[in-house]
N, C-alpha and C. Protein backbone atom coordinates (compact mmCIF):
# COMPACT_ATOMS: atom_id res chain seq x y z
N UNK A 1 9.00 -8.20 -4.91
CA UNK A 1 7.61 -8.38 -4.58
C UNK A 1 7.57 -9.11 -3.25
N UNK A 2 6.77 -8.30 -2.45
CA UNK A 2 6.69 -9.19 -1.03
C UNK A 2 5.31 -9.59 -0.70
N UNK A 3 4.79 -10.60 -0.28
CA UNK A 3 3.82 -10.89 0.17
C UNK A 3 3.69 -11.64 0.82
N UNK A 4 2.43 -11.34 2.04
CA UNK A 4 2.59 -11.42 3.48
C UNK A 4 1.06 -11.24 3.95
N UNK A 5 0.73 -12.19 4.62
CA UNK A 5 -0.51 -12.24 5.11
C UNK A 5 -0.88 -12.18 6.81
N UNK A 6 -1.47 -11.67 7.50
CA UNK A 6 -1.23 -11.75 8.71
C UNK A 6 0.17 -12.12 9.25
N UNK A 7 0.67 -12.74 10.53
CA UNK A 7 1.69 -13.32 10.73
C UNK A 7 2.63 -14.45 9.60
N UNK A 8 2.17 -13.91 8.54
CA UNK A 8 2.97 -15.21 7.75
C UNK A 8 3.74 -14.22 6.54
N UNK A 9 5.00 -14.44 6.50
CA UNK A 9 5.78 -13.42 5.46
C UNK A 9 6.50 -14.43 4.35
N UNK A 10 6.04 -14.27 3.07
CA UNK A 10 6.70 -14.95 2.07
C UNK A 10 8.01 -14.67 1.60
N UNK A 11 8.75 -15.16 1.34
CA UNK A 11 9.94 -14.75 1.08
C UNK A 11 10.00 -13.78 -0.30
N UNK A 12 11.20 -12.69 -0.21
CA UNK A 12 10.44 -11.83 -1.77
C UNK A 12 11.03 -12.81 -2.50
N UNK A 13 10.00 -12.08 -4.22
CA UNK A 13 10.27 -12.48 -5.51
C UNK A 13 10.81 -11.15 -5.76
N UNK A 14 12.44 -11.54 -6.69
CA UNK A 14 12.71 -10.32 -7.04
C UNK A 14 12.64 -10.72 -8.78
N UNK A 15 12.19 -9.75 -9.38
CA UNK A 15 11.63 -9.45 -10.86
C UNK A 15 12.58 -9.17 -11.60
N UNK A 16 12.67 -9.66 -12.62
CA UNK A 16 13.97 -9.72 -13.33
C UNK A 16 13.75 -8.28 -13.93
N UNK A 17 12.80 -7.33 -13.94
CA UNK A 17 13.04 -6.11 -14.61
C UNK A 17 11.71 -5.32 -14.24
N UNK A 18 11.33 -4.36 -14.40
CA UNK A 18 10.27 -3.97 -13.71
C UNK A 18 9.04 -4.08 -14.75
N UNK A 19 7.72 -4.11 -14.33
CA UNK A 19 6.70 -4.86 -15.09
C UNK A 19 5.90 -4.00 -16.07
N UNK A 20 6.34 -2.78 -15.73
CA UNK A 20 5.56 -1.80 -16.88
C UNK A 20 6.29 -0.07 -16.66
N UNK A 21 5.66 0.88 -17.58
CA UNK A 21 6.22 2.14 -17.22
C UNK A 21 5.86 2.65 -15.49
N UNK A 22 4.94 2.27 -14.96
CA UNK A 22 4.41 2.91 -13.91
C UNK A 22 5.52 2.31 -13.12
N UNK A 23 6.45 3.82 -12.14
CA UNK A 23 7.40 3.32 -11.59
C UNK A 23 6.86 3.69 -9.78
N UNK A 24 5.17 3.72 -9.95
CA UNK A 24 5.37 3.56 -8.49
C UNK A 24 5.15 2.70 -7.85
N UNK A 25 4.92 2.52 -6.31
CA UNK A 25 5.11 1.72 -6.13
C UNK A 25 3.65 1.45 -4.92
N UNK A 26 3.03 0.37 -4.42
CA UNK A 26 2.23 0.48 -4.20
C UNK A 26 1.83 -0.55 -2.86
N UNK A 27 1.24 -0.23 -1.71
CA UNK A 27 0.50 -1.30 -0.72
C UNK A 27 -0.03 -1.35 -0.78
N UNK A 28 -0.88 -2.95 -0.48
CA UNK A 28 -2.14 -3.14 -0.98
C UNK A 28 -2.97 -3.36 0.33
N UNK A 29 -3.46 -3.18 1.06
CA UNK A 29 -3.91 -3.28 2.35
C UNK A 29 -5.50 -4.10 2.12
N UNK A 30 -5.72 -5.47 2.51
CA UNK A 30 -7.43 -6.30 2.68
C UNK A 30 -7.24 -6.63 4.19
N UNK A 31 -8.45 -5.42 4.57
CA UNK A 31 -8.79 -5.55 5.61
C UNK A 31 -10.44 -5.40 5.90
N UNK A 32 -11.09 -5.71 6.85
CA UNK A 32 -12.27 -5.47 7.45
C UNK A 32 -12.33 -4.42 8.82
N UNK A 33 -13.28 -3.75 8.38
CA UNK A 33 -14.11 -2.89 9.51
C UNK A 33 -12.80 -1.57 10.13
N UNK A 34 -12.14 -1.25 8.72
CA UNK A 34 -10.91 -0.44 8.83
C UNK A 34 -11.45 0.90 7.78
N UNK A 35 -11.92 2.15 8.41
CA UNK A 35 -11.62 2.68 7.53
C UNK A 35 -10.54 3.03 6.69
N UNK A 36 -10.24 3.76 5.79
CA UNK A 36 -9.15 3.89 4.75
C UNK A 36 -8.88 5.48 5.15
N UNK A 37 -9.32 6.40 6.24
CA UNK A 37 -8.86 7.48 6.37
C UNK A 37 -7.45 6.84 7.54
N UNK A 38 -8.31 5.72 8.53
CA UNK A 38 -7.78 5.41 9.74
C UNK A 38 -5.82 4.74 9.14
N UNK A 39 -6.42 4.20 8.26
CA UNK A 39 -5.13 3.52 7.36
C UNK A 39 -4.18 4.31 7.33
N UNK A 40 -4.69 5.48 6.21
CA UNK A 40 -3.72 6.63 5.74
C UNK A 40 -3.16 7.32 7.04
N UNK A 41 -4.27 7.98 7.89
CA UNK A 41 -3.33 8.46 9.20
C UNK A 41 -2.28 7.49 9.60
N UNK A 42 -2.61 6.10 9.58
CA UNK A 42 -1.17 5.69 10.21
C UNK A 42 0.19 5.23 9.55
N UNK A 43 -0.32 5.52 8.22
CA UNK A 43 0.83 5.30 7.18
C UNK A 43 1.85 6.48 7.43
N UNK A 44 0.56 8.04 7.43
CA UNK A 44 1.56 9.14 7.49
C UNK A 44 2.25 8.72 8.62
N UNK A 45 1.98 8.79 9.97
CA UNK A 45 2.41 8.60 10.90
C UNK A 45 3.96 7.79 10.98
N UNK A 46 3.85 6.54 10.36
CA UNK A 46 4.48 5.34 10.30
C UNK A 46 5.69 5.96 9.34
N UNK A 47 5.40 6.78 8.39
CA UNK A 47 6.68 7.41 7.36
C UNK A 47 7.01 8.97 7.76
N UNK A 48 6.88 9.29 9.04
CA UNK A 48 7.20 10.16 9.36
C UNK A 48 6.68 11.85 8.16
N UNK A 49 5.57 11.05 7.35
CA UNK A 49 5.12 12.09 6.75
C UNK A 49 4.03 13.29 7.33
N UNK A 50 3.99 14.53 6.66
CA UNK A 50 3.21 15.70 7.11
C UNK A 50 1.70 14.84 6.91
N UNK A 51 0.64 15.69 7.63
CA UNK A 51 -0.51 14.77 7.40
C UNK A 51 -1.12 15.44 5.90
N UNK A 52 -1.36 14.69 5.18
CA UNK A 52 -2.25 15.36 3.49
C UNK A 52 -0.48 14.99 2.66
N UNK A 53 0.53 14.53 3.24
CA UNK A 53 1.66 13.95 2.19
C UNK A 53 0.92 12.94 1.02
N UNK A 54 -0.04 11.72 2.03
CA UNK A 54 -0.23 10.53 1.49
C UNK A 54 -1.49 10.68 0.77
N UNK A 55 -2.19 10.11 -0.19
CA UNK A 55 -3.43 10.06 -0.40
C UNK A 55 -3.51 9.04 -0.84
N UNK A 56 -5.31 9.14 -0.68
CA UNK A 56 -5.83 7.69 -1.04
C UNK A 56 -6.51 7.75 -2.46
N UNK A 57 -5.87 6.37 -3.14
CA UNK A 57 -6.01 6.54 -4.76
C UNK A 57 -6.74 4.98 -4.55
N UNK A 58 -7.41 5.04 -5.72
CA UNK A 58 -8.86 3.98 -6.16
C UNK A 58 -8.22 3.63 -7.26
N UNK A 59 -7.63 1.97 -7.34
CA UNK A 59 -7.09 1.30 -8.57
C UNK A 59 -8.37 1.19 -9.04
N UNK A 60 -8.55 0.33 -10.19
CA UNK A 60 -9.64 -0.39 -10.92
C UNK A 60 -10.13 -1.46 -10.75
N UNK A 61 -9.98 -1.34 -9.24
CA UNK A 61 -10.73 -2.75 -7.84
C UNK A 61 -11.99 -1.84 -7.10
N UNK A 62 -12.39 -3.30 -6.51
CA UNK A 62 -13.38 -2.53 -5.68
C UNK A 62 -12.91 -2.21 -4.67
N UNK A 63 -11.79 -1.59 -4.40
CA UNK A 63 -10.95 -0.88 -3.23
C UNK A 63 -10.62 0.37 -3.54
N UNK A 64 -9.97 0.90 -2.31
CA UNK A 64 -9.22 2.10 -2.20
C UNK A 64 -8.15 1.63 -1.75
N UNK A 65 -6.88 2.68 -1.84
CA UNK A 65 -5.58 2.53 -1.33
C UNK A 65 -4.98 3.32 -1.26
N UNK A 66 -3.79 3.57 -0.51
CA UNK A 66 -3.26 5.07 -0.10
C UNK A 66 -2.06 5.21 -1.14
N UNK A 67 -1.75 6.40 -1.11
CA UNK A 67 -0.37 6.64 -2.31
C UNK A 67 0.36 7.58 -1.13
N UNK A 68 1.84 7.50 -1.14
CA UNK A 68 2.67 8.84 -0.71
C UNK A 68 3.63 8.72 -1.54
């Protein structure tokens, strides 16, 4: 588990086993005045993925977030 806020990077926690069946894996992106298409284009970009690889999936927050 890594977490990291602007310029500041926490050192990881590594989990003694993984926390449930769901083995994916997930970024959580809190930002302002960012759309979430602008996000995903640069994720694909950033993973050298085709564009429509990644999509954006809606946990059970008042957010969105991208999946690839």
């Amino acid at each position: 588990l890594v977490n990291s806020v602007r310029h500041v990077v926490h050192p990881p926690e590594h989990l003694p086993e993984w926390p449930d069946e769901d083995r994916s894996m997930f970024l959580v992106f809190i930002v302002r005045d960012l759309r979430p298409g602008d996000v995903l284009r640069s994720m694909e970009r950033s993973l050298g993925a085709a564009p429509g690889d990644c999509a954006l999936v809606s946990p059970p927050v008042r957010s969105s977030g991208v999946r690839c």
